[in-house]
PDB file of N, CA and C in Angstrom:
ATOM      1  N   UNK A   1      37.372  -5.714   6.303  1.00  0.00           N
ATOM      2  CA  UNK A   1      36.427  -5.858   5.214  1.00  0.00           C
ATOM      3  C   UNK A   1      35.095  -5.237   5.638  1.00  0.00           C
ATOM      4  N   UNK A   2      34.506  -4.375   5.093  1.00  0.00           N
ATOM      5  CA  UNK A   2      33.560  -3.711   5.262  1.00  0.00           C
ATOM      6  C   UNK A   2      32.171  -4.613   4.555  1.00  0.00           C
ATOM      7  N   UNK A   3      31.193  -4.696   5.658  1.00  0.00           N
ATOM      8  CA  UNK A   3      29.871  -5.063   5.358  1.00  0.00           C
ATOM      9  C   UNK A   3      28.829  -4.107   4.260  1.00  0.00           C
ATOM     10  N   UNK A   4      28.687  -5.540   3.326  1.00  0.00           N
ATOM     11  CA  UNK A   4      27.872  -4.297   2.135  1.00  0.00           C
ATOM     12  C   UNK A   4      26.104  -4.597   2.673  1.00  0.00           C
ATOM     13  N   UNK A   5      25.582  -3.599   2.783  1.00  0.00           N
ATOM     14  CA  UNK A   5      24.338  -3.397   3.050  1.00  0.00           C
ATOM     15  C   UNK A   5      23.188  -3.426   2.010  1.00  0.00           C
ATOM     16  N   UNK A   6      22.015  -3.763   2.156  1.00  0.00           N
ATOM     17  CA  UNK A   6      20.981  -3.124   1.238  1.00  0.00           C
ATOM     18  C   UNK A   6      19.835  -2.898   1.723  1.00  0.00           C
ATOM     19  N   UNK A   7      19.344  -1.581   1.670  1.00  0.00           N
ATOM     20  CA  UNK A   7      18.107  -0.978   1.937  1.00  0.00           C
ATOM     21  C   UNK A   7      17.052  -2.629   1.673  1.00  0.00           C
ATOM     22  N   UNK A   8      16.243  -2.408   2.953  1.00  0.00           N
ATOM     23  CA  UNK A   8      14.871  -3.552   2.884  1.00  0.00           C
ATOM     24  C   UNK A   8      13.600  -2.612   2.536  1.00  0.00           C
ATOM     25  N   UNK A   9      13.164  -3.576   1.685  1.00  0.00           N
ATOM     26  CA  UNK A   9      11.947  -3.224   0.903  1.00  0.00           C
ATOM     27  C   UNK A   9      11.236  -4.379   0.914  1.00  0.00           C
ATOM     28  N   UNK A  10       9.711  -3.946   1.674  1.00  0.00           N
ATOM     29  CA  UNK A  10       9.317  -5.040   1.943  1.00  0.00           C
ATOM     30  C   UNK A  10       8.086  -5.965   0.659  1.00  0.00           C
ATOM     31  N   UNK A  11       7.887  -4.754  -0.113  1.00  0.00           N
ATOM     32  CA  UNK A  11       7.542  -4.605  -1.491  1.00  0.00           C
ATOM     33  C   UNK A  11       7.657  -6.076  -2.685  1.00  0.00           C
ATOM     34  N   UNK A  12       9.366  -6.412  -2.256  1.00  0.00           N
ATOM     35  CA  UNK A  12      10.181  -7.468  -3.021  1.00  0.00           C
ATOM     36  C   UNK A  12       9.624  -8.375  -2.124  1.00  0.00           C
ATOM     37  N   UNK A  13       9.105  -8.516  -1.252  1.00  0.00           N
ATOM     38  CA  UNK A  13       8.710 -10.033  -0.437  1.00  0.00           C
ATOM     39  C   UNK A  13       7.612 -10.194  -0.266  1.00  0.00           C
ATOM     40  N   UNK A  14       6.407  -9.663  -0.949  1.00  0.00           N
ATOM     41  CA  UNK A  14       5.066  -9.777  -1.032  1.00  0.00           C
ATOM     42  C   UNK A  14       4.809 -10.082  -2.458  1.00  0.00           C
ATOM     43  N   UNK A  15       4.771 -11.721  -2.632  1.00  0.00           N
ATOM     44  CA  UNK A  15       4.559 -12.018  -3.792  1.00  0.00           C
ATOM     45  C   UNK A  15       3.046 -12.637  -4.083  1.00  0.00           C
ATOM     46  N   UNK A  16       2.628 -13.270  -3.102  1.00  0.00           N
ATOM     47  CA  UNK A  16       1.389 -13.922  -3.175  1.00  0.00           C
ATOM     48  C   UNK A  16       0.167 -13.140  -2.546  1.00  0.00           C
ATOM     49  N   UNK A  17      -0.987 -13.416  -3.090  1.00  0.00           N
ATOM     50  CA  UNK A  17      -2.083 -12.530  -1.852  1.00  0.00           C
ATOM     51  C   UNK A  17      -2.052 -12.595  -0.954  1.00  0.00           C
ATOM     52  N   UNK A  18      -1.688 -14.073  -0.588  1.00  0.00           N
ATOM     53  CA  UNK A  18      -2.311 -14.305   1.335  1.00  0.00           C
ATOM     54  C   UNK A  18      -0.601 -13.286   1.608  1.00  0.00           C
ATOM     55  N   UNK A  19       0.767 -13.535   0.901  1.00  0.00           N
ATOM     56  CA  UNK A  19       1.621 -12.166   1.639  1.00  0.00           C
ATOM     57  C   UNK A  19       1.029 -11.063   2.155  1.00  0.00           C
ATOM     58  N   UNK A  20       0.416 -10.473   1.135  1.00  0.00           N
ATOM     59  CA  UNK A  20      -0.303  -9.332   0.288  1.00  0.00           C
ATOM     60  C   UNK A  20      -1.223  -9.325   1.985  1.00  0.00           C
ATOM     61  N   UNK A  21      -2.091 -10.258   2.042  1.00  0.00           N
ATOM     62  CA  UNK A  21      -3.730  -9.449   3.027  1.00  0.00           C
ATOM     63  C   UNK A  21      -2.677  -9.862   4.212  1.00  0.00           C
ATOM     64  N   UNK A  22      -1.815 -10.823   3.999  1.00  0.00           N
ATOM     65  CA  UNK A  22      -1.227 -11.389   5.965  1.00  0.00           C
ATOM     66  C   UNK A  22      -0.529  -9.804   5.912  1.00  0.00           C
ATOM     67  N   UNK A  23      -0.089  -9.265   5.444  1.00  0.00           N
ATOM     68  CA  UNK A  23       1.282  -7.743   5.563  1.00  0.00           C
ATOM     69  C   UNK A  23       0.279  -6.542   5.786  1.00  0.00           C
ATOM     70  N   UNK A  24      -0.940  -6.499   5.003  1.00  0.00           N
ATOM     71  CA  UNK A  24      -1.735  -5.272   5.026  1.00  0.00           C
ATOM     72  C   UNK A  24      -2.425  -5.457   6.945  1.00  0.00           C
ATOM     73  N   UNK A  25      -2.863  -6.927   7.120  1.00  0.00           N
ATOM     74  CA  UNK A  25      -3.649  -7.268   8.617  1.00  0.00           C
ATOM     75  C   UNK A  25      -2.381  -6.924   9.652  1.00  0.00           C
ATOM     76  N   UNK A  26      -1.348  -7.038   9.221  1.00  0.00           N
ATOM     77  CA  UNK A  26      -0.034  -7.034  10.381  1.00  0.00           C
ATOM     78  C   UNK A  26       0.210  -5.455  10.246  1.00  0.00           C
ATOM     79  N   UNK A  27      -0.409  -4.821   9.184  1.00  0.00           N
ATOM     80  CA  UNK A  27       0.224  -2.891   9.337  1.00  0.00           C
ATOM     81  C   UNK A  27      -0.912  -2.364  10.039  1.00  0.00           C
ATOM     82  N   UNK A  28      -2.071  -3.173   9.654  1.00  0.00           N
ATOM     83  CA  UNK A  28      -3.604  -2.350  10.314  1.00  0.00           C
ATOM     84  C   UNK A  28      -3.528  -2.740  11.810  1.00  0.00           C
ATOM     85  N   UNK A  29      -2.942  -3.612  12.472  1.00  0.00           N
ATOM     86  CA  UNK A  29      -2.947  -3.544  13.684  1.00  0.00           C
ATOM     87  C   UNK A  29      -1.564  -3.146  14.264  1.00  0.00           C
ATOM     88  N   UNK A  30      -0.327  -2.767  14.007  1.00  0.00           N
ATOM     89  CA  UNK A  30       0.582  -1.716  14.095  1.00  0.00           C
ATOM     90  C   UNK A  30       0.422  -0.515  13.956  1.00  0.00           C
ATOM     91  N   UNK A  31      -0.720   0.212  13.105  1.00  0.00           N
ATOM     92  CA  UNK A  31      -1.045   1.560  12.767  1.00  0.00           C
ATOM     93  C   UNK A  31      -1.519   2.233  13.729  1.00  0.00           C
ATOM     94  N   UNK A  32      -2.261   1.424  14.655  1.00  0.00           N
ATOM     95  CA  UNK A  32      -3.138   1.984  15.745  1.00  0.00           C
ATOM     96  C   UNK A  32      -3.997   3.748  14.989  1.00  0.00           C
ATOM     97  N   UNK A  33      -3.597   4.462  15.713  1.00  0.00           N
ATOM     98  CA  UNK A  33      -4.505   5.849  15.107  1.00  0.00           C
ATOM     99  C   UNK A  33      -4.052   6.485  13.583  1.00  0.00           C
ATOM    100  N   UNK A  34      -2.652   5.917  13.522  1.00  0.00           N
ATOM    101  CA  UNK A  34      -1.807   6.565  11.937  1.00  0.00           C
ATOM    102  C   UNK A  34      -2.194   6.588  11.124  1.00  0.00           C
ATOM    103  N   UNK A  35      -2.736   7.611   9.937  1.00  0.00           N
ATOM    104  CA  UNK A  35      -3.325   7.095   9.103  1.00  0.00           C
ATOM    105  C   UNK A  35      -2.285   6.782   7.935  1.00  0.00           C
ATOM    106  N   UNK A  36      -1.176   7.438   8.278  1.00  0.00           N
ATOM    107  CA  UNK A  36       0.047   7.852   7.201  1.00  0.00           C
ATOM    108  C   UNK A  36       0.209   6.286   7.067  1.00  0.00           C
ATOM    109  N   UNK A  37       0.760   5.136   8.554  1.00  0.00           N
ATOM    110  CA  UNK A  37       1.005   4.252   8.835  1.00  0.00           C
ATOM    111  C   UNK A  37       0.490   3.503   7.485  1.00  0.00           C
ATOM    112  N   UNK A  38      -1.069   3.281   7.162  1.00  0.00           N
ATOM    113  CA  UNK A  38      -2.075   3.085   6.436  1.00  0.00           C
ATOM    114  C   UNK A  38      -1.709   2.901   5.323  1.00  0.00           C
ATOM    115  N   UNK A  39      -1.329   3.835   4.971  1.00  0.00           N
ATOM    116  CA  UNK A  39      -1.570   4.824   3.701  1.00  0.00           C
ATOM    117  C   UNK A  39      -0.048   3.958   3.071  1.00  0.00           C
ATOM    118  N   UNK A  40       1.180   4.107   4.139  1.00  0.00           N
ATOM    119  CA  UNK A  40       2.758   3.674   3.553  1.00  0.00           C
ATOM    120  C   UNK A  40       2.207   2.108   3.078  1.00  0.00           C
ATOM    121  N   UNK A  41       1.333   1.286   4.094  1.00  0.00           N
ATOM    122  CA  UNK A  41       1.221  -0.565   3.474  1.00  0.00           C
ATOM    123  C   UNK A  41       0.444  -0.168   2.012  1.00  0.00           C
ATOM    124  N   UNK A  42      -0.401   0.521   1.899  1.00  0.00           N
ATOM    125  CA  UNK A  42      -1.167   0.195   0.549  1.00  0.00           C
ATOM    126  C   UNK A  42      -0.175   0.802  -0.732  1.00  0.00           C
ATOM    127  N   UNK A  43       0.437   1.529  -0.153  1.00  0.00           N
ATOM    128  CA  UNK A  43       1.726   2.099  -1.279  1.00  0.00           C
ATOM    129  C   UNK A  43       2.468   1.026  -0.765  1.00  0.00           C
ATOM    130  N   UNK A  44       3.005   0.042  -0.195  1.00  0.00           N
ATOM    131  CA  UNK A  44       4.061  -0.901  -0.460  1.00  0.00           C
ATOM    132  C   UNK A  44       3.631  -2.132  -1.579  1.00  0.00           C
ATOM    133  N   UNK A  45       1.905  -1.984  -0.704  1.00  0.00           N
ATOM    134  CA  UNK A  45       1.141  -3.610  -1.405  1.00  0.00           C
ATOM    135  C   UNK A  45       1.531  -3.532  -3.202  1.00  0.00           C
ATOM    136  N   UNK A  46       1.096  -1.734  -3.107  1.00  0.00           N
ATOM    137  CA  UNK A  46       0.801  -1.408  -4.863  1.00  0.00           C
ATOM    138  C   UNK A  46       2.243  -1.571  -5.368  1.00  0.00           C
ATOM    139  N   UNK A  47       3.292  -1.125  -4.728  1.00  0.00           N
ATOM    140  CA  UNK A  47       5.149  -1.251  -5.510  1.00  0.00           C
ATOM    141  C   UNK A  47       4.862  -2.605  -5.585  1.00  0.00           C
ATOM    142  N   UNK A  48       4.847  -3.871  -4.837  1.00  0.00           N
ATOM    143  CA  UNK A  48       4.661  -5.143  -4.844  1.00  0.00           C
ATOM    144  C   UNK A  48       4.100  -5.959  -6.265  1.00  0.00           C
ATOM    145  N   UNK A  49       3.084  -4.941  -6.842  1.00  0.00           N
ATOM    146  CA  UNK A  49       2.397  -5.502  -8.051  1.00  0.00           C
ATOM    147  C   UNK A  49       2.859  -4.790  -8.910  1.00  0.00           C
ATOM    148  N   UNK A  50       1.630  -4.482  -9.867  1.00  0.00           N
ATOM    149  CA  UNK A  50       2.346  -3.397 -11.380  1.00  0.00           C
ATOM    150  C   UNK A  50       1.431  -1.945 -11.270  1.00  0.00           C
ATOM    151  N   UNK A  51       2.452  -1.565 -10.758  1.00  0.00           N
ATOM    152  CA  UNK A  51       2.194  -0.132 -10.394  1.00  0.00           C
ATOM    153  C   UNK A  51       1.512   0.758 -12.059  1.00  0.00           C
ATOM    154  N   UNK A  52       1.874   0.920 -12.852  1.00  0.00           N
ATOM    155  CA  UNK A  52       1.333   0.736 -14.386  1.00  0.00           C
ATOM    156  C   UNK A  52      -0.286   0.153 -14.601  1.00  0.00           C
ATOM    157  N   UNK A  53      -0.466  -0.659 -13.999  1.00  0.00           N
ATOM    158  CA  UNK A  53      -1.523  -1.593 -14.163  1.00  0.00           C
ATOM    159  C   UNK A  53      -2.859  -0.732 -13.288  1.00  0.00           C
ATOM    160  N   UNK A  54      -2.368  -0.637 -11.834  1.00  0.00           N
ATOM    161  CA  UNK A  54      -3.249  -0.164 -11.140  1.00  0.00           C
ATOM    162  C   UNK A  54      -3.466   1.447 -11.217  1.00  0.00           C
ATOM    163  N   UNK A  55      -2.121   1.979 -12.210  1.00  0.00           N
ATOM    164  CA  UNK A  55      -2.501   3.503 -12.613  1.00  0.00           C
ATOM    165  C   UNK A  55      -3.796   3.705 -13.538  1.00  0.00           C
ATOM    166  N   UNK A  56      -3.990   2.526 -14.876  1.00  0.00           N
ATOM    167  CA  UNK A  56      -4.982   2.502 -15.553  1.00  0.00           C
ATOM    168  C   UNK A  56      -6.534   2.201 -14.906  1.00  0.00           C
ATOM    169  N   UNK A  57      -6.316   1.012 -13.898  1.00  0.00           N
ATOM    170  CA  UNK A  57      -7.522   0.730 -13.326  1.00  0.00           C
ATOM    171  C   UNK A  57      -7.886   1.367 -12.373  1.00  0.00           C
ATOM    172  N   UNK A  58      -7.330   2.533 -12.145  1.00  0.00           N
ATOM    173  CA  UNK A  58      -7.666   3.953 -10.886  1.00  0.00           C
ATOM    174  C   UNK A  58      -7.757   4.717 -11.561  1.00  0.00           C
ATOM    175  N   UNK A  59      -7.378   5.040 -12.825  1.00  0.00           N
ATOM    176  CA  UNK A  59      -7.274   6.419 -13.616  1.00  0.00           C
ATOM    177  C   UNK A  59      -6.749   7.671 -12.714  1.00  0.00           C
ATOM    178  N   UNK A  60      -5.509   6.767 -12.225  1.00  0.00           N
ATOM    179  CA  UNK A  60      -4.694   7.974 -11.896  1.00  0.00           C
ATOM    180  C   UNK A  60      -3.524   7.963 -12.284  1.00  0.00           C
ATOM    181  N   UNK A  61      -2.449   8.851 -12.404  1.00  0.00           N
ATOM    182  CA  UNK A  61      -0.966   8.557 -13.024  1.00  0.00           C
ATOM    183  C   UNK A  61      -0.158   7.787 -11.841  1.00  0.00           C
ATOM    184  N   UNK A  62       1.136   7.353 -12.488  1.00  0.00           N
ATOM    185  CA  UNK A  62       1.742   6.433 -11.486  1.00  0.00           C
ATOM    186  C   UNK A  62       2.136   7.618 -10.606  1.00  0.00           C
ATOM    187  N   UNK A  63       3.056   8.468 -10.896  1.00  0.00           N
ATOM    188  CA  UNK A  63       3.381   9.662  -9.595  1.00  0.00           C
ATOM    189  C   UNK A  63       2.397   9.778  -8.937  1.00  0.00           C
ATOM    190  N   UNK A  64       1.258  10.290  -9.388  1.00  0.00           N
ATOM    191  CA  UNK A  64       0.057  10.892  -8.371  1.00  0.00           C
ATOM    192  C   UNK A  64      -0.248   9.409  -7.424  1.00  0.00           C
ATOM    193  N   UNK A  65      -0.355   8.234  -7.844  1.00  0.00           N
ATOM    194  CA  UNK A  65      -0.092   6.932  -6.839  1.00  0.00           C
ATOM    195  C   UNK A  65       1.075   7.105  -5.719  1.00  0.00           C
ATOM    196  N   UNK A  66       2.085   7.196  -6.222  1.00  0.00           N
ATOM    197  CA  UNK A  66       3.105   7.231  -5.722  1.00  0.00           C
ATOM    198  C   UNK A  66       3.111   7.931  -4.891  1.00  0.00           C
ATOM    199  N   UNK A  67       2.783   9.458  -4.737  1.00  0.00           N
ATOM    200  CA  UNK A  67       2.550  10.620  -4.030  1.00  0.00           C
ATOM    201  C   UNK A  67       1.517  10.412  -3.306  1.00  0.00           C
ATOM    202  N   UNK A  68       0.453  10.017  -3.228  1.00  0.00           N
ATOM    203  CA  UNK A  68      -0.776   9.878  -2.789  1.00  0.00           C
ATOM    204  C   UNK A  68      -0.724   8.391  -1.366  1.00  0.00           C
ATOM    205  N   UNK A  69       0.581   7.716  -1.999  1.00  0.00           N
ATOM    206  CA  UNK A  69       0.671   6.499  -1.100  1.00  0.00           C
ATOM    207  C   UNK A  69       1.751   6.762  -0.155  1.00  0.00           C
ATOM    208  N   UNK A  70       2.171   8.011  -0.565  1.00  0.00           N
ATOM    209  CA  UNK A  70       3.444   7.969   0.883  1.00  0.00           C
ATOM    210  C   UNK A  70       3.212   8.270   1.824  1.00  0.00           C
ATOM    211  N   UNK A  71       3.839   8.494   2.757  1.00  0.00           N
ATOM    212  CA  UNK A  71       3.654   8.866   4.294  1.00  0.00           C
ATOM    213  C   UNK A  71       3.198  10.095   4.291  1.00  0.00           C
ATOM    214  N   UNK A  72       3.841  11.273   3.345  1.00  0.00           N
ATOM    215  CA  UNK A  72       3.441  12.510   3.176  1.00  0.00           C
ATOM    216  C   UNK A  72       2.203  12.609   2.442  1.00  0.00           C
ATOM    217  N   UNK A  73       1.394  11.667   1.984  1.00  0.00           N
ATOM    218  CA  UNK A  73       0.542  11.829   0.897  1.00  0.00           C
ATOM    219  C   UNK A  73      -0.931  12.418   1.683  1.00  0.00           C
ATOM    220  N   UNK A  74      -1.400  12.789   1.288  1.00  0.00           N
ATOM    221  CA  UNK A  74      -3.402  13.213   1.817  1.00  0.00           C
ATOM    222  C   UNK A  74      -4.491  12.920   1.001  1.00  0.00           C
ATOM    223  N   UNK A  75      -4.343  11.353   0.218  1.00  0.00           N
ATOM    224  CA  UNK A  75      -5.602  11.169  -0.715  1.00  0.00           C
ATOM    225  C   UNK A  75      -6.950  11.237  -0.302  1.00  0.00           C
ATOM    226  N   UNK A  76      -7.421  11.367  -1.020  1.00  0.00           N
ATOM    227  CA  UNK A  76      -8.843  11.626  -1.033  1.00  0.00           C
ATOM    228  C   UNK A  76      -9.690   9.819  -0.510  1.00  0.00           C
ATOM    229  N   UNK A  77     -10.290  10.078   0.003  1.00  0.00           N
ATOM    230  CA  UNK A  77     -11.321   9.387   0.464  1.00  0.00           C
ATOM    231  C   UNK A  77     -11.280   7.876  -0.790  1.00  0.00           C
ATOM    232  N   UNK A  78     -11.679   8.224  -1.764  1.00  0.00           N
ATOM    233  CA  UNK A  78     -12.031   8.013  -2.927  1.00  0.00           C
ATOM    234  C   UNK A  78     -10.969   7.714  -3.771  1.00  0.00           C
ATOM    235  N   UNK A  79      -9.813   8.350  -3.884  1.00  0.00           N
ATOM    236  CA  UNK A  79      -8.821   7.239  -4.123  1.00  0.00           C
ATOM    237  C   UNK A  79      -8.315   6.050  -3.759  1.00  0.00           C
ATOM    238  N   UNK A  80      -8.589   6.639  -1.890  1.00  0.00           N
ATOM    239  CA  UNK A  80      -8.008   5.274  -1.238  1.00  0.00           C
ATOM    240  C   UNK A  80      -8.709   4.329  -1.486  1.00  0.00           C
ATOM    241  N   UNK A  81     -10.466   4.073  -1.674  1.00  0.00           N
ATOM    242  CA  UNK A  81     -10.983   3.254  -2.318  1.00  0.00           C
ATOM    243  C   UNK A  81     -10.730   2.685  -3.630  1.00  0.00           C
ATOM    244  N   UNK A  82     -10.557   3.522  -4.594  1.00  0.00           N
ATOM    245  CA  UNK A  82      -9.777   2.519  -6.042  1.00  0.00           C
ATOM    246  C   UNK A  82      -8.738   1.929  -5.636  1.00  0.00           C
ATOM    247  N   UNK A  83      -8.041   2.836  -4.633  1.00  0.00           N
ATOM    248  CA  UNK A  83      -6.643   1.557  -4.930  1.00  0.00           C
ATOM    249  C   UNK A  83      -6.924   0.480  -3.721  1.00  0.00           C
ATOM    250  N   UNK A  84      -7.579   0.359  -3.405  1.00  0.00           N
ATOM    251  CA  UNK A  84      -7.813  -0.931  -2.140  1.00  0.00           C
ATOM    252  C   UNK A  84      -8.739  -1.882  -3.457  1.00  0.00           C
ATOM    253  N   UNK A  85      -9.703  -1.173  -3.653  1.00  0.00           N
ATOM    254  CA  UNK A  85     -10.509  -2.050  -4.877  1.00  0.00           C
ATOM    255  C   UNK A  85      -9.682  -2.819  -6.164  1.00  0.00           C
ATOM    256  N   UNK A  86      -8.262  -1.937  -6.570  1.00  0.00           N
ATOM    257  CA  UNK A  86      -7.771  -2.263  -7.721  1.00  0.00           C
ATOM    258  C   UNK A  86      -6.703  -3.442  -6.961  1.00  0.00           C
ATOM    259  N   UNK A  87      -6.229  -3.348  -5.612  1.00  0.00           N
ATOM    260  CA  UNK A  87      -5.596  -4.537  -5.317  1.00  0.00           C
ATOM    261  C   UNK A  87      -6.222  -5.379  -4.815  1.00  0.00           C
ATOM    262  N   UNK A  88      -7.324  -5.582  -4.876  1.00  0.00           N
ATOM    263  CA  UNK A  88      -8.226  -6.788  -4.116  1.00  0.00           C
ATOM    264  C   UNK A  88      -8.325  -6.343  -3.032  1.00  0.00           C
ATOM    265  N   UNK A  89      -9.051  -5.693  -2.561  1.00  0.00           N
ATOM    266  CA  UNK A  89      -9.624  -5.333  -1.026  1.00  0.00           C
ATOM    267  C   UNK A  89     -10.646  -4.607  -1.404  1.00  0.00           C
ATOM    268  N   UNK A  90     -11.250  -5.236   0.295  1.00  0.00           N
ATOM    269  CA  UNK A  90     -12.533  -4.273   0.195  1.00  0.00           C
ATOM    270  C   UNK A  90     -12.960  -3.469   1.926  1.00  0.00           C
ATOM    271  N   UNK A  91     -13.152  -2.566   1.453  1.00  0.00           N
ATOM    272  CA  UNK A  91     -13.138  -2.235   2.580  1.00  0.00           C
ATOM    273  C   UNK A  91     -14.202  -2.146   3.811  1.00  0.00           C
ATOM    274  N   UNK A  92     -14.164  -2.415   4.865  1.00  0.00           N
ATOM    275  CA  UNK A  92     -14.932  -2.431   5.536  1.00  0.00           C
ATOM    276  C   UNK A  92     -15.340  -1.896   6.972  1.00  0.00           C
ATOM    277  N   UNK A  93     -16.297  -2.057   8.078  1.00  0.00           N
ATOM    278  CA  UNK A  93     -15.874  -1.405   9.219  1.00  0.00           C
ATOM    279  C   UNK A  93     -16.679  -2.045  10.129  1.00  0.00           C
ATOM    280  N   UNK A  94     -16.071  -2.104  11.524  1.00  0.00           N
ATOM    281  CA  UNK A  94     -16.834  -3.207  12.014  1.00  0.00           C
ATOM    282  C   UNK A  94     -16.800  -2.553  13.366  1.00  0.00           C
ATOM    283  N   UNK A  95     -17.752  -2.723  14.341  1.00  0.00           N
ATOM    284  CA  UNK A  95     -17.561  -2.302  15.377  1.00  0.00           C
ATOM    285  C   UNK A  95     -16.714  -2.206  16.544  1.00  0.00           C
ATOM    286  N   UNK A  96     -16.273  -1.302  17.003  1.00  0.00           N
ATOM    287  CA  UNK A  96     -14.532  -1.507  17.993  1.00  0.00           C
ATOM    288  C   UNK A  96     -15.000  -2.097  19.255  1.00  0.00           C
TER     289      UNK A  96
END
């Protein structure tokens, strides 16, 4: 009998905020220099919610989210700020 598998998505298990900021604090200190690293949690946080929702309150399309949040993506400065702003974050910087 063969074992049926299913792709993990960690997306489906971030239902609450404190999921939401405990998953984003556990990728920012796994990322070390990555920015891609970065870039894949805030595209998981956003699949997690309504991707639709945060296209309107960024005024960007869902693809260009989508694209912009993957590993391959290179957003702008300034996107990455709407979409940290449109999921509740804020960003900040503190001395190393």
């Amino acid at each position: 009998m063969a074992i049926k598998t299913t792709r993990w998505d960690s997306a489906q298990h971030l239902k609450t905020e404190e999921d939401r900021q405990l998953y984003l604090d556990a990728c920012l200190e796994e990322a070390g220099d990555d920015p891609a690293f970065i870039l894949h949690s805030l595209g998981v946080i956003a699949r997690s919610q309504n991707m639709s929702q945060l296209s309107r309150e960024t005024g960007l399309t869902r693809e260009g989210l989508y694209k912009a949040l993957s590993t391959d993506g290179n957003p702008s400065f300034v996107t990455i700020t709407k979409v940290a702003k449109s999921l509740g974050f804020k960003l900040s910087f503190q001395p190393a």
